[in-house]
Protein backbone atom coordinates (compact mmCIF):
# COMPACT_ATOMS: atom_id res chain seq x y z
CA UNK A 1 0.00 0.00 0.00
CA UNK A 2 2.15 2.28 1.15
CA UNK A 3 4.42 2.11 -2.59
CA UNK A 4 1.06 2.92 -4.29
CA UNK A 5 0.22 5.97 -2.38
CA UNK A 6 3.95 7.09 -3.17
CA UNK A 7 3.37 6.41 -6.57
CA UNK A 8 0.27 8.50 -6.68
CA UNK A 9 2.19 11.27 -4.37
CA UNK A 10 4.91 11.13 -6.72
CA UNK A 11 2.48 11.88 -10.02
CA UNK A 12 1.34 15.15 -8.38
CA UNK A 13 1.13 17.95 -11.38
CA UNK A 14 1.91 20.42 -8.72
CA UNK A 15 3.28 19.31 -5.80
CA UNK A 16 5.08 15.94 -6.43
CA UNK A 17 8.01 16.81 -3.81
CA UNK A 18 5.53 17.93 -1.02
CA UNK A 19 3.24 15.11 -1.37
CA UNK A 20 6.28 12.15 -1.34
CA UNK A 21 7.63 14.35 1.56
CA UNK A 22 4.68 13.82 3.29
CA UNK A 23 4.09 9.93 2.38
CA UNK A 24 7.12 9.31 3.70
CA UNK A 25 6.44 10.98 6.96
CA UNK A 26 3.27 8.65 7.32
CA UNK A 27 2.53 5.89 9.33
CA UNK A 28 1.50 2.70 7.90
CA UNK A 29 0.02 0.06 9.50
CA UNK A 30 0.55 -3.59 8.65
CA UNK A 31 -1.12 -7.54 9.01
CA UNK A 32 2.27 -8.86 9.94
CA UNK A 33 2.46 -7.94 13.99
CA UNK A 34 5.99 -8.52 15.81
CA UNK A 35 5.41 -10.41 18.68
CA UNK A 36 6.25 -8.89 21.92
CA UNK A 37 10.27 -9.74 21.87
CA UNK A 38 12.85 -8.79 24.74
CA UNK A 39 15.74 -7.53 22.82
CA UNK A 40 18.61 -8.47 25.98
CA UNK A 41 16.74 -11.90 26.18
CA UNK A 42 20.39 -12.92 24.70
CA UNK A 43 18.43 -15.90 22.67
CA UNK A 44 19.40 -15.92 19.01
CA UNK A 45 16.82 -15.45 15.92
CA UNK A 46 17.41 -17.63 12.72
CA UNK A 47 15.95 -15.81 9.79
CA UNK A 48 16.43 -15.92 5.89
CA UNK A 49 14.16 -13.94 3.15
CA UNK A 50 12.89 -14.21 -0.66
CA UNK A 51 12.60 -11.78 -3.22
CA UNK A 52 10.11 -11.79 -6.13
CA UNK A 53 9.18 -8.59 -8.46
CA UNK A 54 5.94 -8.29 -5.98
CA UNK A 55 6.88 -10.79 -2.91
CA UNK A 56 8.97 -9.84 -0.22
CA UNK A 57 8.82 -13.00 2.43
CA UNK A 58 11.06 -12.97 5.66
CA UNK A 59 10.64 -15.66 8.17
CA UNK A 60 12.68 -15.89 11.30
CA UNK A 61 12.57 -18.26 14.69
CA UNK A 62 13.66 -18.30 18.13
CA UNK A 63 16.80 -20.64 18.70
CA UNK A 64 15.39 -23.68 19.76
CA UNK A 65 11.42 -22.89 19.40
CA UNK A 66 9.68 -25.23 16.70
CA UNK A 67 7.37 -21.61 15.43
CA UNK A 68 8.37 -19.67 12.81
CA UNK A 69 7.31 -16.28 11.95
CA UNK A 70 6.39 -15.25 8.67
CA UNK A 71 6.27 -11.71 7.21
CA UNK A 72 4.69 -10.97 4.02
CA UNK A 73 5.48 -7.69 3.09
CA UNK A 74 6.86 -6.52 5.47
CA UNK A 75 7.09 -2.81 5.80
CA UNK A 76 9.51 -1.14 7.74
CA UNK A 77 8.04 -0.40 11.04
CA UNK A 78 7.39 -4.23 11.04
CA UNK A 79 10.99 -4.78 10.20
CA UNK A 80 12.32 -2.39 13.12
CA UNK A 81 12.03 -5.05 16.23
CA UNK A 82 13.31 -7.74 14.25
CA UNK A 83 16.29 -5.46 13.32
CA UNK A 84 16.69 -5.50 17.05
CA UNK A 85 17.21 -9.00 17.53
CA UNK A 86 20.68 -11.19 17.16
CA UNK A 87 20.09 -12.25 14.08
CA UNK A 88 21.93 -15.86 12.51
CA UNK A 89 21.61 -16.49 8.85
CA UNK A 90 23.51 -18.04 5.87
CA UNK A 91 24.93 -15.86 4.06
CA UNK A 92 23.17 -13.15 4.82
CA UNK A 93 26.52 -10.56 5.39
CA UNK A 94 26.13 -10.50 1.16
CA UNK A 95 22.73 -10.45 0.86
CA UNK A 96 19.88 -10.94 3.31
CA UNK A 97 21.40 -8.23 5.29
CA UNK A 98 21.34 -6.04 2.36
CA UNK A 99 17.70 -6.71 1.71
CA UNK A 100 16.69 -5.99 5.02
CA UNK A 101 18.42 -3.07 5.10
CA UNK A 102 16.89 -1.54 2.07
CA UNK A 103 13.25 -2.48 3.27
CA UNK A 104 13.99 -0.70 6.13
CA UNK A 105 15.57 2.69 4.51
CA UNK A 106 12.08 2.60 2.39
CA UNK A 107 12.81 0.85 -0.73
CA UNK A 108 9.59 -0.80 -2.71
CA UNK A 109 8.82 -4.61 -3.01
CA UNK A 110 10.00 -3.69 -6.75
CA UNK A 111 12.76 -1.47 -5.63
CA UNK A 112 14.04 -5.06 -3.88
CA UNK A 113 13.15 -7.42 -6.46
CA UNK A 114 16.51 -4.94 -8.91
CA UNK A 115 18.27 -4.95 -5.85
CA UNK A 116 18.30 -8.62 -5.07
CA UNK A 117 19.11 -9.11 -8.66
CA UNK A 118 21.96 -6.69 -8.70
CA UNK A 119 23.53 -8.18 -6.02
CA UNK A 120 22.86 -11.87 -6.89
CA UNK A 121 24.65 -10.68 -10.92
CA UNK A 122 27.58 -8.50 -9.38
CA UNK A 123 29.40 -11.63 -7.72
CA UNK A 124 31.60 -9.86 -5.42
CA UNK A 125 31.26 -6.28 -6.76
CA UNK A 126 30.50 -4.50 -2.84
CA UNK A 127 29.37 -1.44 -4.73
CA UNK A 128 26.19 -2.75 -4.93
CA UNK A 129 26.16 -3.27 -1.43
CA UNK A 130 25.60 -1.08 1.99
CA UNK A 131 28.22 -0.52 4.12
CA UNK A 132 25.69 0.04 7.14
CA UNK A 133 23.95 -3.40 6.56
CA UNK A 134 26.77 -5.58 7.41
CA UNK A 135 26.42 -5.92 11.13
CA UNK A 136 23.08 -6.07 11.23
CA UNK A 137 23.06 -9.70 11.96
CA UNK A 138 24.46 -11.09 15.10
CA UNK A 139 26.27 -14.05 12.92
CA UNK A 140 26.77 -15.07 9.21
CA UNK A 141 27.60 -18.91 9.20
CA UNK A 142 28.95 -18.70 6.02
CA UNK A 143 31.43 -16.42 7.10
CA UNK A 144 32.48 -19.16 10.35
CA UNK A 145 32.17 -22.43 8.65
CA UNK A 146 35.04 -24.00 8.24
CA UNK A 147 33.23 -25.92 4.83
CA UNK A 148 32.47 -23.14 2.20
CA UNK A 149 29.56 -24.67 0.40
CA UNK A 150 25.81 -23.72 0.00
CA UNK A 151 23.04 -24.19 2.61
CA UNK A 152 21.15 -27.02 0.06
CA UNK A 153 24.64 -28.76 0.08
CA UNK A 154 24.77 -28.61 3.89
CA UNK A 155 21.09 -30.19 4.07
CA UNK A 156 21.57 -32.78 1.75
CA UNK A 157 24.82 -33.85 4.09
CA UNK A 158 23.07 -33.26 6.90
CA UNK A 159 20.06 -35.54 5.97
CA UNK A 160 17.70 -32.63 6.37
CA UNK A 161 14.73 -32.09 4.55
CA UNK A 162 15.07 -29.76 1.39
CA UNK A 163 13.16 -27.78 -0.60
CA UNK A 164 13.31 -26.65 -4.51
CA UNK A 165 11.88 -23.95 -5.39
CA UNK A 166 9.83 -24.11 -9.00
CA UNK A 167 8.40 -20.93 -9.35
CA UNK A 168 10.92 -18.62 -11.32
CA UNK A 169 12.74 -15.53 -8.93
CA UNK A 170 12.28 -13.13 -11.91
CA UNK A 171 8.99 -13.11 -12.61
CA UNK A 172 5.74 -12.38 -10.34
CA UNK A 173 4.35 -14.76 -8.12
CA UNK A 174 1.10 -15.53 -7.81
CA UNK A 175 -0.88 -14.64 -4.98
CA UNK A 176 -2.19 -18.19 -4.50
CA UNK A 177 1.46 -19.63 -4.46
CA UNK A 178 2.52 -16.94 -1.52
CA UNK A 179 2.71 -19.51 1.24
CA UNK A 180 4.85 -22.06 -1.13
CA UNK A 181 7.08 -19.25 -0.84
CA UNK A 182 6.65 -18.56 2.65
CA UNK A 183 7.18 -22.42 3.30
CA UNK A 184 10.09 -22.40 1.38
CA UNK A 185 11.27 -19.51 3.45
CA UNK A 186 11.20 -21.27 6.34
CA UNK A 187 12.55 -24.43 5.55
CA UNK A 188 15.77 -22.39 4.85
CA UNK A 189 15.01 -21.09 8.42
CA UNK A 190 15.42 -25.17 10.13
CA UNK A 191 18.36 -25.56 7.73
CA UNK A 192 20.22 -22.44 8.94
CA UNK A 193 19.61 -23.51 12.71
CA UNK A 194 20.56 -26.86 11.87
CA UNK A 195 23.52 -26.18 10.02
CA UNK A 196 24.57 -23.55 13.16
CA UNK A 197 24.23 -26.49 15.73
């Protein structure tokens, strides 16, 4: 919602600065609701994220709960207490970090979608990147393990379920395949605890 009343600010005839100005300066409410978290609880929050032209999905757990949250969507207010947590992923120092980040500075679901894609073409190239989004996370295992392979490579050793994903990461998804996404999501969420213990 809040990208289409930007858009609309933005094609103002007369007063296209003013009205983003002010767009950006409102609150939006969302569906996804942060549960109530303490952020010195010390406990450690596995999370991972996917990136479609109109489907931003991050899921995240507790270390050592079986629920997993899922956030379609998310905007950045929702974003903001997870931001606060100790965050664990795979990877995510080159790219969910970088997602997040972006999300959270204001970027669209589109605006994500080129970013994801820039970063995911560029190899190593860190201009793509932000410098502040780095230490957002607590702990990249990537960065740690002492085996430099890919999560799927680390379930299929570690006998833990897998998913593929069918639907193609450049192109739309439809709304009624959103929670294939979202489980997908969070199967990468298991596998990143699993892989950390």
């Amino acid at each position: 919602m809040r990208s289409d009343i930007l858009t609309f600010a933005s094609l103002s005839s007369n007063h296209a600065a003013e009205c983003m100005s002010m767009v950006q300066e409102m609150k939006f409410s969302s569906e996804n609701e942060m549960p109530e978290t303490d952020k010195d609880d010390g406990s450690l929050v596995f999370y991972d994220v996917e990136v479609y032209p109109n489907l931003f999905v991050v899921c995240w757990k507790r270390e050592g709960e079986e629920e997993i949250q899922r956030m379609v969507n998310p905007s950045a207010d929702d974003l903001e207490p997870l931001l606060d947590q100790k965050l664990v992923g795979f990877n995510n120092r080159r790219y969910d970090n970088h997602i997040l980040y972006a999300r959270y500075i204001g970027y669209t679901i589109e605006e994500l979608y080129h970013l994801s894609a820039k970063i995911v073409s560029s190899g190593n190239n860190r201009d793509v990147l932000f410098k502040e989004a780095y230490n957002l996370s607590y702990a990249d295992i990537y960065d740690f393990s002492s085996k430099k392979q890919g999560l799927k490579k680390f379930q299929i050793e570690l006998g833990i379920f897998h998913m593929e994903m069918d639907i193609p990461w450049d192109e739309p998804v439809p709304e009624e395949l959103w929670e294939k996404v979202q489980d997908y999501c969070c199967n990468d969420v298991i596998a990143t605890e699993a892989v950390f213990n």
